[in-house]
Protein backbone atom coordinates (compact mmCIF):
# COMPACT_ATOMS: atom_id res chain seq x y z
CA UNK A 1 -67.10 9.20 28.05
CA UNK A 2 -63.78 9.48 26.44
CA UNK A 3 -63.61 13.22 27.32
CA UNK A 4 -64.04 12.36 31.26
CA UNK A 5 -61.27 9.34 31.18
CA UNK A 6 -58.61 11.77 28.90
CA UNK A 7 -59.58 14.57 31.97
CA UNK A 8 -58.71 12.17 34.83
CA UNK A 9 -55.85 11.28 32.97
CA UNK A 10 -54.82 14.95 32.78
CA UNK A 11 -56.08 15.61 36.10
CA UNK A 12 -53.94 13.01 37.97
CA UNK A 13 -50.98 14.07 35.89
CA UNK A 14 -51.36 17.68 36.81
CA UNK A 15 -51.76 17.15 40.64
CA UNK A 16 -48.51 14.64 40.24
CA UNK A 17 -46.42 17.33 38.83
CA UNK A 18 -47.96 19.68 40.87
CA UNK A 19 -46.91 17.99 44.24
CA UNK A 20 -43.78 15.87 43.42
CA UNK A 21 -41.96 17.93 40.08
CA UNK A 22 -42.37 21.39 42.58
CA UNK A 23 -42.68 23.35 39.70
CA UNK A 24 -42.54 27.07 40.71
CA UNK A 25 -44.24 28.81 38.22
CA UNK A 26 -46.66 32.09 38.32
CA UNK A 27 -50.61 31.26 37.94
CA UNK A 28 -50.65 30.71 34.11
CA UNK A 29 -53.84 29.12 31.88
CA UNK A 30 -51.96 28.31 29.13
CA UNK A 31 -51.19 25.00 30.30
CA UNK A 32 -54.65 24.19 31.68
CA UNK A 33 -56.17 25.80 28.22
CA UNK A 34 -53.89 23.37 26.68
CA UNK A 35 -55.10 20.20 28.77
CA UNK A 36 -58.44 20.69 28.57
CA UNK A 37 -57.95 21.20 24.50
CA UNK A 38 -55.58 18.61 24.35
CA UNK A 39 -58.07 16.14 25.89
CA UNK A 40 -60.80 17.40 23.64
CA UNK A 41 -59.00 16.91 20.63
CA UNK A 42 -57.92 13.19 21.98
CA UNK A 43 -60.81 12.22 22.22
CA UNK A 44 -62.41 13.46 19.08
CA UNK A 45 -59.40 11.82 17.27
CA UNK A 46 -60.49 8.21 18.79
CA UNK A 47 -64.42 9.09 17.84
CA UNK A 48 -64.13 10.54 14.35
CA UNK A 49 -62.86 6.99 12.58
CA UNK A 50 -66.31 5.24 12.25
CA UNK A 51 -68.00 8.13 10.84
CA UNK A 52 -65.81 7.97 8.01
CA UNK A 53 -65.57 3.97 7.83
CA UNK A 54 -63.40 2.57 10.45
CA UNK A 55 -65.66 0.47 11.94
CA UNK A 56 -69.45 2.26 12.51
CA UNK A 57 -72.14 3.55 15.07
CA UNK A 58 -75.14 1.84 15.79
CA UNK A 59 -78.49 2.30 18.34
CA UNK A 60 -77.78 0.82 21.79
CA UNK A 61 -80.15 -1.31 23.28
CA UNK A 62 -82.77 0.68 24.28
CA UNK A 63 -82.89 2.54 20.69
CA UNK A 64 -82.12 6.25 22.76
CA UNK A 65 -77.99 6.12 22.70
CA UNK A 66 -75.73 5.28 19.73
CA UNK A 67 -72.34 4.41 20.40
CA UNK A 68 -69.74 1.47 18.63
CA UNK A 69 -71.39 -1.83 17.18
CA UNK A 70 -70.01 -4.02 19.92
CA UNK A 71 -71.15 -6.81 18.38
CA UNK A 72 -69.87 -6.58 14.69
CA UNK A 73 -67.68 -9.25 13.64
CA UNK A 74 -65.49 -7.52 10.72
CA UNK A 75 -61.57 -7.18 10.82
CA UNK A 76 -62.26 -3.16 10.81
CA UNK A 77 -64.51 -3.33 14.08
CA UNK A 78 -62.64 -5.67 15.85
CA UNK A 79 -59.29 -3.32 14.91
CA UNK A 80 -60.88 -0.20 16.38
CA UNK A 81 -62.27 -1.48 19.18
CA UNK A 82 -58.97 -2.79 20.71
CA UNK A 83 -57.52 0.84 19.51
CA UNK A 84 -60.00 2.31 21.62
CA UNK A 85 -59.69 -0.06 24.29
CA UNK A 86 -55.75 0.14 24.17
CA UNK A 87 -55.96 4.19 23.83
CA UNK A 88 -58.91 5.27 25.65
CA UNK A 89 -58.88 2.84 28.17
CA UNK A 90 -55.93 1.18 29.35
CA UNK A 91 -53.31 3.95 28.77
CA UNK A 92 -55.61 6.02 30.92
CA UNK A 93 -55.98 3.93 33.66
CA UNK A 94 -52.37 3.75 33.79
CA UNK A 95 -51.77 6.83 33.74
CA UNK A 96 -53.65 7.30 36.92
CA UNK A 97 -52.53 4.32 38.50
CA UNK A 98 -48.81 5.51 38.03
CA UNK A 99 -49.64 9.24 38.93
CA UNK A 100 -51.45 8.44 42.22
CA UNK A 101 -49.39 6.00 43.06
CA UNK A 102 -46.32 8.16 42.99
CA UNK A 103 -48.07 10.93 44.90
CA UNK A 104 -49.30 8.52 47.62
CA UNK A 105 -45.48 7.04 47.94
CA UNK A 106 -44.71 11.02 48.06
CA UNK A 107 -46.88 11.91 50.80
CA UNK A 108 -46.05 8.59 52.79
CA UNK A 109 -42.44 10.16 52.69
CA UNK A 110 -43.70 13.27 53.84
């Protein structure tokens, strides 16, 4: 889940750039290589911490998924899970917000 919302992010920052910065430069992967990577590696930075003791995993509901204990109480848990709401979530969201926003006010101009 992180993955996709880091990708959006990088998506929506890529088609700004794309349409407003006019960058005029020859078809190169490097710098998709290095979104798609740098997303990857995001992401795995925000789930690595509760396999080695910031906070922990547990089975959802259903007992078929794991994912954060939601529900624990301790300083740790609570810490993380504002991280990863701060970090995964909200800077995202931004992100897009800002990005789209600016290319909508761009093509309104247009």
């Amino acid at each position: 889940g992180i993955v996709s919302l880091i990708s959006l992010a990088v998506l929506s920052y890529e088609r700004y750039s794309t349409i407003t910065l006019c960058n005029k430069r020859s078809a190169d992967y490097r710098k998709a290589l290095l979104a798609v990577g740098g997303s990857w590696i995001y992401s795995l930075i925000w789930t690595v911490p509760p396999l080695v003791g910031w906070s922990s995993y547990g089975v959802e509901g259903a007992g078929t998924s794991c994912s954060v204990r939601w529900s624990s109480e301790s300083a740790e848990s609570t810490s993380y899970i504002i991280c990863l709401f701060i970090f995964c979530l909200v800077i995202p969201v931004m992100v897009m917000m800002y990005c789209y926003g600016r290319l909508l006010y761009a093509v309104k101009q247009v």
